[in-house]
Protein backbone atom coordinates (compact mmCIF):
# COMPACT_ATOMS: atom_id res chain seq x y z
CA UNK A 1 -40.22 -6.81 -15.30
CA UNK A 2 -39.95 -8.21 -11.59
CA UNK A 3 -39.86 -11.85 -12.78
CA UNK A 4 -36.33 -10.68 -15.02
CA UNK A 5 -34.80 -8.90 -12.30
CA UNK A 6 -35.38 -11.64 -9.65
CA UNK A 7 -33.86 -14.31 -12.06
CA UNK A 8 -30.58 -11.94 -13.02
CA UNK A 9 -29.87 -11.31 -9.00
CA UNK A 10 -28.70 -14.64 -8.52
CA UNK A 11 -26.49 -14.83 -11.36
CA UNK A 12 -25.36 -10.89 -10.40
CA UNK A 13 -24.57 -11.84 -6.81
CA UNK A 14 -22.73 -14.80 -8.30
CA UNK A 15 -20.74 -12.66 -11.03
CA UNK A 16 -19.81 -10.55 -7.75
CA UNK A 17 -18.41 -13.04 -5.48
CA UNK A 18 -16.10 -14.46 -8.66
CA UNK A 19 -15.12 -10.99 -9.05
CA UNK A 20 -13.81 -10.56 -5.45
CA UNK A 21 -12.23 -14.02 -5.10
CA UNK A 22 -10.27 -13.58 -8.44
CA UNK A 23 -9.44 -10.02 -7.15
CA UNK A 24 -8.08 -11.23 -4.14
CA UNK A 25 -6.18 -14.28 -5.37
CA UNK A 26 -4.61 -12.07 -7.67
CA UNK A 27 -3.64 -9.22 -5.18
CA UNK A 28 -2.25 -11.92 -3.13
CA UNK A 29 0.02 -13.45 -5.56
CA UNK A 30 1.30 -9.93 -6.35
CA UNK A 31 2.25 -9.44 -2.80
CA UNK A 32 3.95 -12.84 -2.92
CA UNK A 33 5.83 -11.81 -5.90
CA UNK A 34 6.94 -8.67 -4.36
CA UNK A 35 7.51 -10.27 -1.09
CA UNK A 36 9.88 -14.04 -2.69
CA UNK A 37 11.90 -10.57 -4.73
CA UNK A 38 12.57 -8.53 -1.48
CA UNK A 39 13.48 -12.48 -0.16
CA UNK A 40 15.80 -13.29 -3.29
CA UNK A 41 17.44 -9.57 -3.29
CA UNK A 42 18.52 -9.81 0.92
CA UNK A 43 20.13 -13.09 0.31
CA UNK A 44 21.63 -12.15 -2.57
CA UNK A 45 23.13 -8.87 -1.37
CA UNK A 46 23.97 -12.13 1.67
CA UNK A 47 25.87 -13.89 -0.48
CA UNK A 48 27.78 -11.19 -2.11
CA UNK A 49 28.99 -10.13 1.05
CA UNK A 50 30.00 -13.59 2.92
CA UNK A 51 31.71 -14.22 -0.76
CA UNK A 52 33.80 -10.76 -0.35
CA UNK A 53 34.71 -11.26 2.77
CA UNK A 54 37.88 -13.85 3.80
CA UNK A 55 37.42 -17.00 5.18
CA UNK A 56 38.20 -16.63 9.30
CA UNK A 57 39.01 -19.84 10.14
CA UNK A 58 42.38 -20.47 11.36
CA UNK A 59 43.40 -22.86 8.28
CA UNK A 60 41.72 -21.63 5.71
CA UNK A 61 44.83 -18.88 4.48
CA UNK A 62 47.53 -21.48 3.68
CA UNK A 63 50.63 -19.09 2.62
CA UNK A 64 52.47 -22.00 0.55
């Protein structure tokens, strides 16, 4: 019985650690996903605003 559990351990402790790197790489690219989305939606909301807004150089209006 003590010959089975002492061969399994190694291959449990191993299952474990794959378990918690896969957890983590995945929790982390989840948090990069949210966090490149927050990125894209500021410099979107960026754009739309410098895009509404009038050029303010002196010669950009040209009344012709």
């Amino acid at each position: 019985m003590w010959a089975a559990l002492e061969t399994l351990v190694p291959s449990i402790g191993l299952l474990f650690l794959l378990y918690l790197v896969l957890r983590h790489m995945m929790e982390g690219d989840r948090r990069e996903r949210i966090a490149q989305a927050q990125w894209e939606e500021e410099h979107k909301s960026d754009r739309a605003d410098a895009q509404a807004q009038p050029p303010t150089t002196p010669g950009a209006s040209q009344d012709s």
